[in-house]
Protein backbone atom coordinates (compact mmCIF):
# COMPACT_ATOMS: atom_id res chain seq x y z
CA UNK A 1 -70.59 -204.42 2.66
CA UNK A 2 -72.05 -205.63 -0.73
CA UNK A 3 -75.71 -206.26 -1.15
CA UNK A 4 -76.82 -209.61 -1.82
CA UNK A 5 -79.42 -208.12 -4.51
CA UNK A 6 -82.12 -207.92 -2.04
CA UNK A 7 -83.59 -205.56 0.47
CA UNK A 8 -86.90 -203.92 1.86
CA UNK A 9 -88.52 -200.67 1.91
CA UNK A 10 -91.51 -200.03 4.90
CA UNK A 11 -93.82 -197.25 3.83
CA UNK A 12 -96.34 -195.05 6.87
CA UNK A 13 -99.07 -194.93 4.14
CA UNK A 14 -99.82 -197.66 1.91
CA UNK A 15 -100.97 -196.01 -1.00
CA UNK A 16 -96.77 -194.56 -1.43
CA UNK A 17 -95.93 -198.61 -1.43
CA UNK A 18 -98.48 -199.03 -4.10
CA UNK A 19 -97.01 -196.19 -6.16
CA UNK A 20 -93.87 -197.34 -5.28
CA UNK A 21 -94.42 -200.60 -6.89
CA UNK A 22 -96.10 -199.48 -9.96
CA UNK A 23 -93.09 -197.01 -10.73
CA UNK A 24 -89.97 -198.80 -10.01
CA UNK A 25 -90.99 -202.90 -10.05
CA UNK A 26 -88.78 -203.52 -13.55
CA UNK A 27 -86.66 -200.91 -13.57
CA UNK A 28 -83.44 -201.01 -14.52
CA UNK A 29 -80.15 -200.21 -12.46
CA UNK A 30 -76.75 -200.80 -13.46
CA UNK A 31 -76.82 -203.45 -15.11
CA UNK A 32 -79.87 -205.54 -12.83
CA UNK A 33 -83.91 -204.75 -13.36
CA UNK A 34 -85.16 -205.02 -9.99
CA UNK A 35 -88.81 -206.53 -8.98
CA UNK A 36 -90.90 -204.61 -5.97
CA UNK A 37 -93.54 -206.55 -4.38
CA UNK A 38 -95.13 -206.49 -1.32
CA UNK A 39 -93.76 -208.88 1.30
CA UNK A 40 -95.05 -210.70 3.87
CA UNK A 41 -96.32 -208.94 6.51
CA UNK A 42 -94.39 -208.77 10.10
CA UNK A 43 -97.64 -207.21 11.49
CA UNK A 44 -101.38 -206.48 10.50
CA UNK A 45 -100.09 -202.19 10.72
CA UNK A 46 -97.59 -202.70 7.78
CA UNK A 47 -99.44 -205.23 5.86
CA UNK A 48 -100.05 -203.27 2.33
CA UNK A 49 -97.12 -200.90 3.38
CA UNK A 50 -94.15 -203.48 3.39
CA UNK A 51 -92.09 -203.82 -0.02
CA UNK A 52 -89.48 -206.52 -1.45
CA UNK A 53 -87.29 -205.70 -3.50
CA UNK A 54 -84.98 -208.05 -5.45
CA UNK A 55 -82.96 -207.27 -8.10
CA UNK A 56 -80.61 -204.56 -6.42
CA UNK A 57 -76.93 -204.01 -8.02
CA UNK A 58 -74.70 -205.70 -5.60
CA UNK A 59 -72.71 -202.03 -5.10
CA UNK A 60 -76.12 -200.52 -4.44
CA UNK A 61 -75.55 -198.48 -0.45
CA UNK A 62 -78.39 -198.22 1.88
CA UNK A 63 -78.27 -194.65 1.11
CA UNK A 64 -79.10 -194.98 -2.65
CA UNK A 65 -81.97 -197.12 -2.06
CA UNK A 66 -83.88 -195.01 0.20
CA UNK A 67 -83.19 -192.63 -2.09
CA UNK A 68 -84.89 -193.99 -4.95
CA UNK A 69 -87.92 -195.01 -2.83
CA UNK A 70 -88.35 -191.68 -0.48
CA UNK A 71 -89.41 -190.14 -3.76
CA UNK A 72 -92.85 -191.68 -3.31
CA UNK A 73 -93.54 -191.38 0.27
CA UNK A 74 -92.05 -191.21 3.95
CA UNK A 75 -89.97 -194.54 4.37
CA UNK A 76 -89.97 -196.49 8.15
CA UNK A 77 -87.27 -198.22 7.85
CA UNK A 78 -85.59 -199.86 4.93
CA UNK A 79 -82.76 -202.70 4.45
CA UNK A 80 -80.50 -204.22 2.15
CA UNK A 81 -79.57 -207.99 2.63
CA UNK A 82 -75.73 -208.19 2.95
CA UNK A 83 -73.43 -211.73 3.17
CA UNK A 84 -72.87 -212.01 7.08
CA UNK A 85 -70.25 -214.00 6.09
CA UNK A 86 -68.12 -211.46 3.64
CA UNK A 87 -69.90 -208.64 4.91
């Protein structure tokens, strides 16, 4: 159940990505500064609203992140990476 450092964060309005990414890209948690960027797009709709983030603190829960990001905007659906190995 420990994040491989990366996950995503899928906004409804774009402009919440944007602030988003201006806010938290280089801030730092634990002992990692984590890097928001837009990814690349699963569909046209999401295209400016769809955020990587890299960086996370391997103990970081699904909880906490959508947490952090909710603060700028209503969140579709976000994920953290985990080893499917290890879980």
């Amino acid at each position: 159940g420990q994040s491989l450092g990366y996950g995503f964060v899928n906004y409804v309005d774009p402009k919440d990505a944007e602030k988003a990414i201006n806010t938290l890209s280089g801030l730092r948690l634990q002992t990692k500064t984590i890097k928001v960027s837009y990814a690349r797009p699963s569909s046209a709709s999401i295209r400016d609203a769809n955020l990587y983030v890299s960086g996370l603190p391997k103990t970081m829960t699904q909880k906490e992140l959508e947490q952090l990001f909710s603060q700028y905007g209503r969140i579709i659906t976000s994920r953290i990476l985990v080893d499917q190995i290890t879980g």
